[in-house]
Protein backbone atom coordinates (compact mmCIF):
# COMPACT_ATOMS: atom_id res chain seq x y z
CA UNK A 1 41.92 -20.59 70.79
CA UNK A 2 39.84 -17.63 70.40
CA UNK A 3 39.05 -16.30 67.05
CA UNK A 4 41.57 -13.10 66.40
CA UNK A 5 39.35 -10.89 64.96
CA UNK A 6 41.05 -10.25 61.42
CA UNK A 7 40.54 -14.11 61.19
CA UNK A 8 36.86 -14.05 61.51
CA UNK A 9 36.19 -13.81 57.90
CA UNK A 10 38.18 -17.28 57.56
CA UNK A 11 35.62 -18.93 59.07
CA UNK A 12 31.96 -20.08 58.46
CA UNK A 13 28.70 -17.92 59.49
CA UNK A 14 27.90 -21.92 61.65
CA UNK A 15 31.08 -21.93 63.04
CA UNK A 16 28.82 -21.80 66.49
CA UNK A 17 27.26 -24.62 65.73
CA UNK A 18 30.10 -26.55 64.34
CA UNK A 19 32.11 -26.63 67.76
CA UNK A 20 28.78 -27.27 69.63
CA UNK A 21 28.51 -30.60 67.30
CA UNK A 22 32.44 -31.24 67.82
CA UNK A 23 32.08 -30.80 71.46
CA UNK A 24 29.30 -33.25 71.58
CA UNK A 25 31.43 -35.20 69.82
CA UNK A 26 34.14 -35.58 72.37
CA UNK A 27 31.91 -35.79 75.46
CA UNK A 28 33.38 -32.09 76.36
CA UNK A 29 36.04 -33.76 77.32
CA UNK A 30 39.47 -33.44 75.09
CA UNK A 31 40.32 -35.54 72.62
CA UNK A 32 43.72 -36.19 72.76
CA UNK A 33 46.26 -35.43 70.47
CA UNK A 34 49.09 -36.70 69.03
CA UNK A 35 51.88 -36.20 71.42
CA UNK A 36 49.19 -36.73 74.59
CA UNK A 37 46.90 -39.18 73.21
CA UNK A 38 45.11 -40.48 77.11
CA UNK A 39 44.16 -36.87 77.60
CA UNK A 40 40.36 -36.37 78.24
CA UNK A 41 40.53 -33.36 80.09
CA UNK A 42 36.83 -32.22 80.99
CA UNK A 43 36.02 -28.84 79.88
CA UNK A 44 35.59 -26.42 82.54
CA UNK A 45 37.99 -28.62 85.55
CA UNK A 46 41.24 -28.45 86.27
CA UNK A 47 43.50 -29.76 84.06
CA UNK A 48 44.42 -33.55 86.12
CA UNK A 49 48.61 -32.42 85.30
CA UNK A 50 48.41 -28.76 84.75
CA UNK A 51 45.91 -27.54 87.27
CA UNK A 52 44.46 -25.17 84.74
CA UNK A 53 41.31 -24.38 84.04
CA UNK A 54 40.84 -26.12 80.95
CA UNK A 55 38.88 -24.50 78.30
CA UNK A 56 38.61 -26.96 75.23
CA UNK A 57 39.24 -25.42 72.02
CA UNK A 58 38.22 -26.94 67.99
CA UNK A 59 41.49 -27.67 66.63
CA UNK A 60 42.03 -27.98 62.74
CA UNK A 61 44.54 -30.45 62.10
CA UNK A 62 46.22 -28.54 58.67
CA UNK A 63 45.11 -25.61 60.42
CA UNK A 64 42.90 -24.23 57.23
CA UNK A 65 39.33 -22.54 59.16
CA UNK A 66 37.88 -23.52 55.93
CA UNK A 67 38.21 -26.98 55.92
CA UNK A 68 35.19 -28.04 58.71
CA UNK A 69 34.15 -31.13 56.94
CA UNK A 70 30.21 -31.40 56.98
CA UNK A 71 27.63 -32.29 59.85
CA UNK A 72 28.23 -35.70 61.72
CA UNK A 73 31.57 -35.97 59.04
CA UNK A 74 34.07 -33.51 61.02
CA UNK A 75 37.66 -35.52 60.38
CA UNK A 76 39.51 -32.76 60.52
CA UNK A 77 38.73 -31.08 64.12
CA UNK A 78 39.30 -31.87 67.48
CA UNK A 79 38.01 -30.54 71.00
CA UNK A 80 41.49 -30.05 72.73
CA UNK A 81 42.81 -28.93 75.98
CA UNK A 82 45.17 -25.73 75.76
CA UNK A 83 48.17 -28.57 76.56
CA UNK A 84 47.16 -30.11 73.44
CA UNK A 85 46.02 -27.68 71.11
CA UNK A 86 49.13 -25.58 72.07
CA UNK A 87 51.67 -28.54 71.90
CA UNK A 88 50.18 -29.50 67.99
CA UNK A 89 50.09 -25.69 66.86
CA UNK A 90 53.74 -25.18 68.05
CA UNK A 91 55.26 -25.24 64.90
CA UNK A 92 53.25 -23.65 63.15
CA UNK A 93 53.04 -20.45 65.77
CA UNK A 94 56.71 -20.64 65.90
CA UNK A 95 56.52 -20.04 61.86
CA UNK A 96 53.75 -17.64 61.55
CA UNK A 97 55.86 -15.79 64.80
CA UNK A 98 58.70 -15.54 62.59
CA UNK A 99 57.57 -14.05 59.25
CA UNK A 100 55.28 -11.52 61.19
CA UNK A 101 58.81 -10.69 63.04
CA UNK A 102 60.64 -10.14 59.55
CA UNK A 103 57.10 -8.19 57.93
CA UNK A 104 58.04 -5.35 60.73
CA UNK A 105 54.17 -5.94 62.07
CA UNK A 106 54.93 -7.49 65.77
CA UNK A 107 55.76 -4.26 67.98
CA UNK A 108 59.45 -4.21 69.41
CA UNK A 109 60.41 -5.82 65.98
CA UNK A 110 63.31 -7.96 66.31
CA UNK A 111 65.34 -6.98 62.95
CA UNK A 112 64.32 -3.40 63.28
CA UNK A 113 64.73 -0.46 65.82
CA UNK A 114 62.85 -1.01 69.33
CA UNK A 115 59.74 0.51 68.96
């Protein structure tokens, strides 16, 4: 996923060069995740059940930017697909979704007037 701009501070000035040594890592192919763990999607084909373009992505598994590990000792990131990456974020989109719905900042707020 791209970095949202207000997020860039979250991460580290090598974050570059971290998901250059994560995508070494995996080939640049995805890893798999959890709920599709025979995906190895290559970067940059279609995706072999989507047809997609795939684009891989560095996924943090407790989804803190902070925690990147240290070179050649990355635990807690993956190179996924946008089937994966999306399917493992889910619930926590769904959440974040939510309380940015009931802090009035999403436009056409759902407990508020239209905007």
């Amino acid at each position: 996923m791209p970095i949202r701009p207000e997020r860039a501070a979250l991460y580290p000035p090598d974050w570059p060069e971290i998901r250059t040594e994560v995508l070494a890592r995996a080939g640049n192919r995805c890893e798999g995740s959890p709920a599709y763990p025979d995906c190895s999607a290559d970067n940059g084909l279609p995706h072999p059940l989507t047809g997609s373009t795939v684009v891989l992505t560095i996924a943090h598994l407790d989804h803190n930017p902070a925690n990147n590990g240290t070179p050649g000792n990355r635990p807690n990131l993956r190179a996924w697909c946008q089937r994966c990456h999306l399917n493992y974020d889910r619930v926590h989109h769904a959440r974040n979704a939510y309380f940015t719905r009931r802090e009035g900042k999403a436009v056409g707020d759902l407990f508020g007037e239209p905007a």
